[in-house]
PDB file of N, CA and C in Angstrom:
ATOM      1  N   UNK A   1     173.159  76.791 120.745  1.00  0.00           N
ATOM      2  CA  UNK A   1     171.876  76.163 120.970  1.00  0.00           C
ATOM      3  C   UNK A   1     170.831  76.832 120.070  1.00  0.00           C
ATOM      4  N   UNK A   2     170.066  76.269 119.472  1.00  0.00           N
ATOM      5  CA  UNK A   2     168.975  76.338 118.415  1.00  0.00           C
ATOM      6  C   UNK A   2     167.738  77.063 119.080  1.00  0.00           C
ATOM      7  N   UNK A   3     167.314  78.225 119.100  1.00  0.00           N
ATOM      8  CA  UNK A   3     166.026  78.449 119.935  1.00  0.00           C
ATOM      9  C   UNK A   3     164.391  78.380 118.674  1.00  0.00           C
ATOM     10  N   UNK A   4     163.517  78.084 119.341  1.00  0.00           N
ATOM     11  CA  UNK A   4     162.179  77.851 118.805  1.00  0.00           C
ATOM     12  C   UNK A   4     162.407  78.825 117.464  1.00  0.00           C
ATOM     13  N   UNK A   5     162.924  80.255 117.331  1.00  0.00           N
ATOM     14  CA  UNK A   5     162.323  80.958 116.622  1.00  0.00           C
ATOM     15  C   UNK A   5     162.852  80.978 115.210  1.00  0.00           C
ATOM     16  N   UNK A   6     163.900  80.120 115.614  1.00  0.00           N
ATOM     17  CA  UNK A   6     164.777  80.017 114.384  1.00  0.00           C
ATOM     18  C   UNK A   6     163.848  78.997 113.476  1.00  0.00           C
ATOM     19  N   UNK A   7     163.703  77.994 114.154  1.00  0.00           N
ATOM     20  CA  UNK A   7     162.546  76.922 113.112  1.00  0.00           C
ATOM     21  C   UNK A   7     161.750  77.206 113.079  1.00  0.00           C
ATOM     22  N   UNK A   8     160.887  78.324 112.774  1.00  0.00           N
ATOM     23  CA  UNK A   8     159.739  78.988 112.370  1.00  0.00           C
ATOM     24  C   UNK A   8     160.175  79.683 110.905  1.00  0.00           C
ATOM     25  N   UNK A   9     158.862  79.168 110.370  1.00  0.00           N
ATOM     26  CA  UNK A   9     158.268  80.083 108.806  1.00  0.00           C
ATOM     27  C   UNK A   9     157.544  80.521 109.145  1.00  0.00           C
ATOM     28  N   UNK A  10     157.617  81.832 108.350  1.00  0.00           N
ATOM     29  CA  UNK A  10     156.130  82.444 107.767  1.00  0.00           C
ATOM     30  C   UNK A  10     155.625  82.289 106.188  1.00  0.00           C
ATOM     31  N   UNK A  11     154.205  82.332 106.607  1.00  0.00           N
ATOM     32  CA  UNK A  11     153.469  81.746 105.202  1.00  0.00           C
ATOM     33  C   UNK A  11     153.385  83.350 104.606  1.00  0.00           C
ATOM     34  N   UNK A  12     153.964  83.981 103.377  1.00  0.00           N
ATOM     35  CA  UNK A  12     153.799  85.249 102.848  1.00  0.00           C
ATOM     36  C   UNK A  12     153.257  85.363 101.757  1.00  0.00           C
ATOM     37  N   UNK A  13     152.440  85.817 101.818  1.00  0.00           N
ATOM     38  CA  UNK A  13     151.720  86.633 100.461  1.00  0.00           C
ATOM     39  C   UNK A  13     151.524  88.299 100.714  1.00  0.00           C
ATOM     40  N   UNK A  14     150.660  88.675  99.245  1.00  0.00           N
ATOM     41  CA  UNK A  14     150.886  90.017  99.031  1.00  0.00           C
ATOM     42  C   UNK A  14     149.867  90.367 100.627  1.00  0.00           C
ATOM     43  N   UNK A  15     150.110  91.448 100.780  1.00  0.00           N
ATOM     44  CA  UNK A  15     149.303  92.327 101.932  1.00  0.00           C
ATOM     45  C   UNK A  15     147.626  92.610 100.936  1.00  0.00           C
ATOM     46  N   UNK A  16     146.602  91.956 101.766  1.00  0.00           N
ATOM     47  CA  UNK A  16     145.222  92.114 100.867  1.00  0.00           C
ATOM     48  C   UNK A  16     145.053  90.928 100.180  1.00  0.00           C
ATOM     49  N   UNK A  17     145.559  89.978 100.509  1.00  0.00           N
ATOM     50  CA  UNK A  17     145.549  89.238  98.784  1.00  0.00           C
ATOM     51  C   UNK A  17     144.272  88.162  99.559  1.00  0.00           C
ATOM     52  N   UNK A  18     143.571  87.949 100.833  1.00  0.00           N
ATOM     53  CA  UNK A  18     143.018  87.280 100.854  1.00  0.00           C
ATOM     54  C   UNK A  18     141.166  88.353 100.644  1.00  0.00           C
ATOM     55  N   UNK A  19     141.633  89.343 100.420  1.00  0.00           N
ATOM     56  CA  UNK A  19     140.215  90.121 100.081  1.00  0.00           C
ATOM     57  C   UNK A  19     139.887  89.845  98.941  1.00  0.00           C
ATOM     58  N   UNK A  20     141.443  89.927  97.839  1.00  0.00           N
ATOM     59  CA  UNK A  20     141.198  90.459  96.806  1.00  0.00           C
ATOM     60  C   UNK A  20     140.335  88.771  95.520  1.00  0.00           C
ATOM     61  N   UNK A  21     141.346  87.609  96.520  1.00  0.00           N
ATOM     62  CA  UNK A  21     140.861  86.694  96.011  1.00  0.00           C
ATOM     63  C   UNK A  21     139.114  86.345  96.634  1.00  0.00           C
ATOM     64  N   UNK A  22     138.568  86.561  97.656  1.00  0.00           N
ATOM     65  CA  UNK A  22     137.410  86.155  97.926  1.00  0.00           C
ATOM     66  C   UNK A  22     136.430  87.461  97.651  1.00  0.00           C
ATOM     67  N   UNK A  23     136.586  88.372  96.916  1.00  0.00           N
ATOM     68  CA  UNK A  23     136.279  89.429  96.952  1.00  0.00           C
ATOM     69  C   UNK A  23     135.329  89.959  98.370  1.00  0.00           C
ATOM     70  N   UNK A  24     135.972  89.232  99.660  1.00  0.00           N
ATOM     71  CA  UNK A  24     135.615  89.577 101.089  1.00  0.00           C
ATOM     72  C   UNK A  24     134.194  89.113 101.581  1.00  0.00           C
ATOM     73  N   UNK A  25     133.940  88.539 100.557  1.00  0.00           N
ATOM     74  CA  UNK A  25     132.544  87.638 100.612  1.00  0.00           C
ATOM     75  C   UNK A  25     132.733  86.753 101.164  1.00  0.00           C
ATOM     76  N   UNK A  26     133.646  85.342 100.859  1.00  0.00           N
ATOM     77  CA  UNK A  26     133.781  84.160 101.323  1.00  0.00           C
ATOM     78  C   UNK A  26     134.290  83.892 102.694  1.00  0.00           C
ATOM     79  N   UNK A  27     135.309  85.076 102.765  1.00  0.00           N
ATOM     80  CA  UNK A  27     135.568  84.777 104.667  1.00  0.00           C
ATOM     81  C   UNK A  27     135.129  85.851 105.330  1.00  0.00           C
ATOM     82  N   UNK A  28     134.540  87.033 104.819  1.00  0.00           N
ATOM     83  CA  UNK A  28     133.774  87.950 106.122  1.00  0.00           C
ATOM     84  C   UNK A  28     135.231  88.771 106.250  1.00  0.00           C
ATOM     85  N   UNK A  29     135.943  88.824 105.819  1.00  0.00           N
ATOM     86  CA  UNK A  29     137.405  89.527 107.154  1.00  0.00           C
ATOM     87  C   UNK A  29     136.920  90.902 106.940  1.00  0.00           C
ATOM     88  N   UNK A  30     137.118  91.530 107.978  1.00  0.00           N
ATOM     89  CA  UNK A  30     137.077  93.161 108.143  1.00  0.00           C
ATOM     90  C   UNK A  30     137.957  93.785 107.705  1.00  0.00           C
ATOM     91  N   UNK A  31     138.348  94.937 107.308  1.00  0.00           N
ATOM     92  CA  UNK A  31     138.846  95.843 107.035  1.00  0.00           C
ATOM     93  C   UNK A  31     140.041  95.045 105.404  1.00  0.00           C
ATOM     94  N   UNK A  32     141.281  95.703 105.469  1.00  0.00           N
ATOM     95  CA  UNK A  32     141.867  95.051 104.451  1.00  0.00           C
ATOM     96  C   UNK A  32     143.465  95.062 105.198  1.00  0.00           C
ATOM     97  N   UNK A  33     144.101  93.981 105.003  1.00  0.00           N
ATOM     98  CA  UNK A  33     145.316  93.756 105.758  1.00  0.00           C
ATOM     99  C   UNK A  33     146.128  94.882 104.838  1.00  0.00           C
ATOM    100  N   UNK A  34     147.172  95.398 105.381  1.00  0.00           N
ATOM    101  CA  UNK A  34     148.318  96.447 104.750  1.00  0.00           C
ATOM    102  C   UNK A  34     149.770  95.579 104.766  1.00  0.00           C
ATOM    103  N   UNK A  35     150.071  94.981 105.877  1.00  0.00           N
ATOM    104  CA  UNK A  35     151.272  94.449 106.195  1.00  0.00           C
ATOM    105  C   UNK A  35     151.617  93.361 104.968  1.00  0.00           C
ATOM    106  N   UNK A  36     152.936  93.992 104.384  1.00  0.00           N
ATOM    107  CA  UNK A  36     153.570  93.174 103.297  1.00  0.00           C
ATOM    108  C   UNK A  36     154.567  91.826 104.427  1.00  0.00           C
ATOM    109  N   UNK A  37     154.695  90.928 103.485  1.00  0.00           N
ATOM    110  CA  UNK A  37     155.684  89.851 104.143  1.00  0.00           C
ATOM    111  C   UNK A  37     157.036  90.072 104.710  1.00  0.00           C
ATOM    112  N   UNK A  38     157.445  90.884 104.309  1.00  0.00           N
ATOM    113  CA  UNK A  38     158.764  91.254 104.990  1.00  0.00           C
ATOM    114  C   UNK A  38     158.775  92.257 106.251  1.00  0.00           C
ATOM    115  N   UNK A  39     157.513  92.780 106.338  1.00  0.00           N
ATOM    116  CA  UNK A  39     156.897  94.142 107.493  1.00  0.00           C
ATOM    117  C   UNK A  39     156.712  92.897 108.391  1.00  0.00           C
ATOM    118  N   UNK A  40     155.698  91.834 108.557  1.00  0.00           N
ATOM    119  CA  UNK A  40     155.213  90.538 109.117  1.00  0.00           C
ATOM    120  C   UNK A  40     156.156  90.042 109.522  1.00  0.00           C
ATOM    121  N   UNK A  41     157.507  89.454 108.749  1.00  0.00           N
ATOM    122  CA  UNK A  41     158.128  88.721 109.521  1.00  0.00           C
ATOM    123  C   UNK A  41     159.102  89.503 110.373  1.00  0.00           C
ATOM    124  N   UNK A  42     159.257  90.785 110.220  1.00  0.00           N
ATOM    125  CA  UNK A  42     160.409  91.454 110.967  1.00  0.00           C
ATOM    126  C   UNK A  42     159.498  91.682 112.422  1.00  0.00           C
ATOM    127  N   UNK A  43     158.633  92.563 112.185  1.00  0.00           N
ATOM    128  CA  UNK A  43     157.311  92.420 113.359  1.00  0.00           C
ATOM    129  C   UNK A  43     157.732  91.143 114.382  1.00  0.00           C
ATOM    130  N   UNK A  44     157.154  89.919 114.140  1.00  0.00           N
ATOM    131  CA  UNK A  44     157.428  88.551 114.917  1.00  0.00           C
ATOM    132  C   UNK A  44     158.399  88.423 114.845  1.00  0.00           C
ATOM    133  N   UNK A  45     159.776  88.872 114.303  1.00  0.00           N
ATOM    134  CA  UNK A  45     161.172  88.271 114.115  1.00  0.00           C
ATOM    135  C   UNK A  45     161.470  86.744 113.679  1.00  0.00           C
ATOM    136  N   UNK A  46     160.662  86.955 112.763  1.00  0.00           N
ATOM    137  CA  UNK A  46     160.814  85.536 112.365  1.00  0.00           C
ATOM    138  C   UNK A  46     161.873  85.635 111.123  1.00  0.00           C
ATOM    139  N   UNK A  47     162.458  84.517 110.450  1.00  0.00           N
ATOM    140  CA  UNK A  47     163.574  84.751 109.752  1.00  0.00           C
ATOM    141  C   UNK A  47     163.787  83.994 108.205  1.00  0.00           C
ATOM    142  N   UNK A  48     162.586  83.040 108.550  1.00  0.00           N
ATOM    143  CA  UNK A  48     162.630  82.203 107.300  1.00  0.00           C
ATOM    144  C   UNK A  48     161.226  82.613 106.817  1.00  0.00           C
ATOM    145  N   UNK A  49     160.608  82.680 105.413  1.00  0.00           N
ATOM    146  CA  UNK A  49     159.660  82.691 104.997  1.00  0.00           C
ATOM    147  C   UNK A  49     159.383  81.704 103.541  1.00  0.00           C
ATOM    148  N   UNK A  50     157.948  81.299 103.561  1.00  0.00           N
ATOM    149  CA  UNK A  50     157.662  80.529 102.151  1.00  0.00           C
ATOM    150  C   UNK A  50     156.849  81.429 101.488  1.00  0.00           C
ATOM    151  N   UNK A  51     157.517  82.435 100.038  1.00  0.00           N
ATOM    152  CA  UNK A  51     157.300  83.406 100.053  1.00  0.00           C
ATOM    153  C   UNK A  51     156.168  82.516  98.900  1.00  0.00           C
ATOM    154  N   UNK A  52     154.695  82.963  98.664  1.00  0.00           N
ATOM    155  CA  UNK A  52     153.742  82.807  97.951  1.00  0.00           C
ATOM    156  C   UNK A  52     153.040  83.250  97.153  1.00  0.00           C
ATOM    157  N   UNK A  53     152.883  83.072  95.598  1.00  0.00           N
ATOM    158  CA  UNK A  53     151.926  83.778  94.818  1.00  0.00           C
ATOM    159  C   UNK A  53     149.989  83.373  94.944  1.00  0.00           C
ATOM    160  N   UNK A  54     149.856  84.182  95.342  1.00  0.00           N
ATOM    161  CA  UNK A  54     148.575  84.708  95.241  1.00  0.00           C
ATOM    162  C   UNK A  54     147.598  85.235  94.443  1.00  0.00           C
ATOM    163  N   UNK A  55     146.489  84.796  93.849  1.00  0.00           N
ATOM    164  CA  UNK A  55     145.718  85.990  93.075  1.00  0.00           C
ATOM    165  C   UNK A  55     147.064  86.694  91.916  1.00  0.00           C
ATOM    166  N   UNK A  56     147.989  85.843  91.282  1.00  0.00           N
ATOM    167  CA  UNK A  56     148.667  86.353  90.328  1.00  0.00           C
ATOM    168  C   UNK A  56     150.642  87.533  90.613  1.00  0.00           C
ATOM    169  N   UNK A  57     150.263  88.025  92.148  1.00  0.00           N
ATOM    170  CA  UNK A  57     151.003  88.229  92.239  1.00  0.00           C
ATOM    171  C   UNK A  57     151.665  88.066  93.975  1.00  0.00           C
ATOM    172  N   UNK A  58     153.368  88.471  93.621  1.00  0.00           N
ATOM    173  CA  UNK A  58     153.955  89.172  92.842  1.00  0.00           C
ATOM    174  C   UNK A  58     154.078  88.375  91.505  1.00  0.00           C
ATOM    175  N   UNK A  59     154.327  88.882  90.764  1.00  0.00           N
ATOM    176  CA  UNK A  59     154.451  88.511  89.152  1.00  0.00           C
ATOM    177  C   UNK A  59     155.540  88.571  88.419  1.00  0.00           C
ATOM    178  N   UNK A  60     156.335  87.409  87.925  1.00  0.00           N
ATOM    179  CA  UNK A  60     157.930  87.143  87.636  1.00  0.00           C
ATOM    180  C   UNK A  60     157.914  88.682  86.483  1.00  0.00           C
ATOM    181  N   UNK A  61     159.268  88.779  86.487  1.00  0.00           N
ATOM    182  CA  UNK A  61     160.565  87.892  87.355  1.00  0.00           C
ATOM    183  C   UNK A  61     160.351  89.028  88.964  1.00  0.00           C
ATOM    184  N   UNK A  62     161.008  88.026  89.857  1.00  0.00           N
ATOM    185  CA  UNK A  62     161.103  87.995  90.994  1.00  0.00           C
ATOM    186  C   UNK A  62     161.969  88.995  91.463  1.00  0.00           C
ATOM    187  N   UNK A  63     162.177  90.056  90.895  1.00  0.00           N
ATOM    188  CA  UNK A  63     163.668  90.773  91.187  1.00  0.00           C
ATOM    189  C   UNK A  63     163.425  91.645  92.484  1.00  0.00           C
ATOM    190  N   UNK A  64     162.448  92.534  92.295  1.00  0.00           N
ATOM    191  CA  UNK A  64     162.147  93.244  93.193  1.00  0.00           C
ATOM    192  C   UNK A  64     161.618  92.852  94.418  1.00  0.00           C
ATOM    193  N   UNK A  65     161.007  91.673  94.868  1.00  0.00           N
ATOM    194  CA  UNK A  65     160.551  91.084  95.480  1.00  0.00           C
ATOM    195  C   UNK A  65     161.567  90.620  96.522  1.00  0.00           C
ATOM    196  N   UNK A  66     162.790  90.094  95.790  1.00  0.00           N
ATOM    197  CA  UNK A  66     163.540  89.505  96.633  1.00  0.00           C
ATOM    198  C   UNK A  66     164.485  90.381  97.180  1.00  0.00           C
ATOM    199  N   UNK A  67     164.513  91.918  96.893  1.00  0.00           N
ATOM    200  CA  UNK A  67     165.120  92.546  97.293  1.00  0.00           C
ATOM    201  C   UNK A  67     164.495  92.829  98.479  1.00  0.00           C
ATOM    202  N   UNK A  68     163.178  92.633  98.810  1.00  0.00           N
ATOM    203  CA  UNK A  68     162.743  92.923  99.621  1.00  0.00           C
ATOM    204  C   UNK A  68     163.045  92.228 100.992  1.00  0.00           C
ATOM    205  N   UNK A  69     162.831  90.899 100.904  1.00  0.00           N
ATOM    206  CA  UNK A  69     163.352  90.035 101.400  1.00  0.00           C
ATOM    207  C   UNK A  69     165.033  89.402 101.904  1.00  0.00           C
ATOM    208  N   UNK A  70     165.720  90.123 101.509  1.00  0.00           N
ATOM    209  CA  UNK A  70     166.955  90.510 101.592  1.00  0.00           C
ATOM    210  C   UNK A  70     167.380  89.707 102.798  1.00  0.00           C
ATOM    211  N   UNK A  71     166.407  90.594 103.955  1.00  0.00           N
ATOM    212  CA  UNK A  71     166.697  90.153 105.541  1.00  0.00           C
ATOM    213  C   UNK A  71     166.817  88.728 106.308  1.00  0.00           C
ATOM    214  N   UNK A  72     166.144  88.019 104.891  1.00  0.00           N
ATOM    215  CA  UNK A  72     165.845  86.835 105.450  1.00  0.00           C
ATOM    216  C   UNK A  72     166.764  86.055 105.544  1.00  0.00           C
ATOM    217  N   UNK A  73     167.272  84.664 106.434  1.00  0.00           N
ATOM    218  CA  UNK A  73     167.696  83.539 106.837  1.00  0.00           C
ATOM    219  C   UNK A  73     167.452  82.708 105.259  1.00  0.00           C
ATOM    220  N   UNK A  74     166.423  82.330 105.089  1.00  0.00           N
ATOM    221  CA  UNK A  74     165.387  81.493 103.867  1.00  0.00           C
ATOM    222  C   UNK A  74     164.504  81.385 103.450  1.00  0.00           C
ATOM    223  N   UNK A  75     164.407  81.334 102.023  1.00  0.00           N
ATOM    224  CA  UNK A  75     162.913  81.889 101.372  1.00  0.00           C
ATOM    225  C   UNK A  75     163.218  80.939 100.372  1.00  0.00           C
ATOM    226  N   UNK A  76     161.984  80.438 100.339  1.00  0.00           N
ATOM    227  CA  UNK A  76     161.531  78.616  99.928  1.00  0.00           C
ATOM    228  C   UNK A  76     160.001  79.697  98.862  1.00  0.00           C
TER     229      UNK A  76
END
């Protein structure tokens, strides 16, 4: 049987990347996020991610990145 958590994504980008693009002006957020995408989805146990470039990175080739991601189910 299929449970909820399995059909869940997470949306991943770099840890910071929404400061770095609004330079923290445009949305107000406090402090600066640390948690990389693979810290995030293990956290929630989530298993699939749509891994995303942001503000330039990560920046091909993809090697290291996906090592990171290793853990995952699927990365779209």
């Amino acid at each position: 049987m299929t449970i909820l958590k399995e059909k869940l994504w997470l949306w991943g980008q770099d840890a910071g990347s929404h400061h770095a693009a609004a330079g923290n002006q445009l949305w107000k957020l406090p402090g600066i996020n640390k948690m990389e995408p693979a810290a995030g989805a293990a956290y929630l146990g989530i298993k699939n991610m749509c891994r995303v470039v942001m503000c330039g990175t990560p920046a091909p080739p993809f090697d290291s990145e996906s090592e990171k991601l290793r853990a995952m189910h699927q990365v779209v």
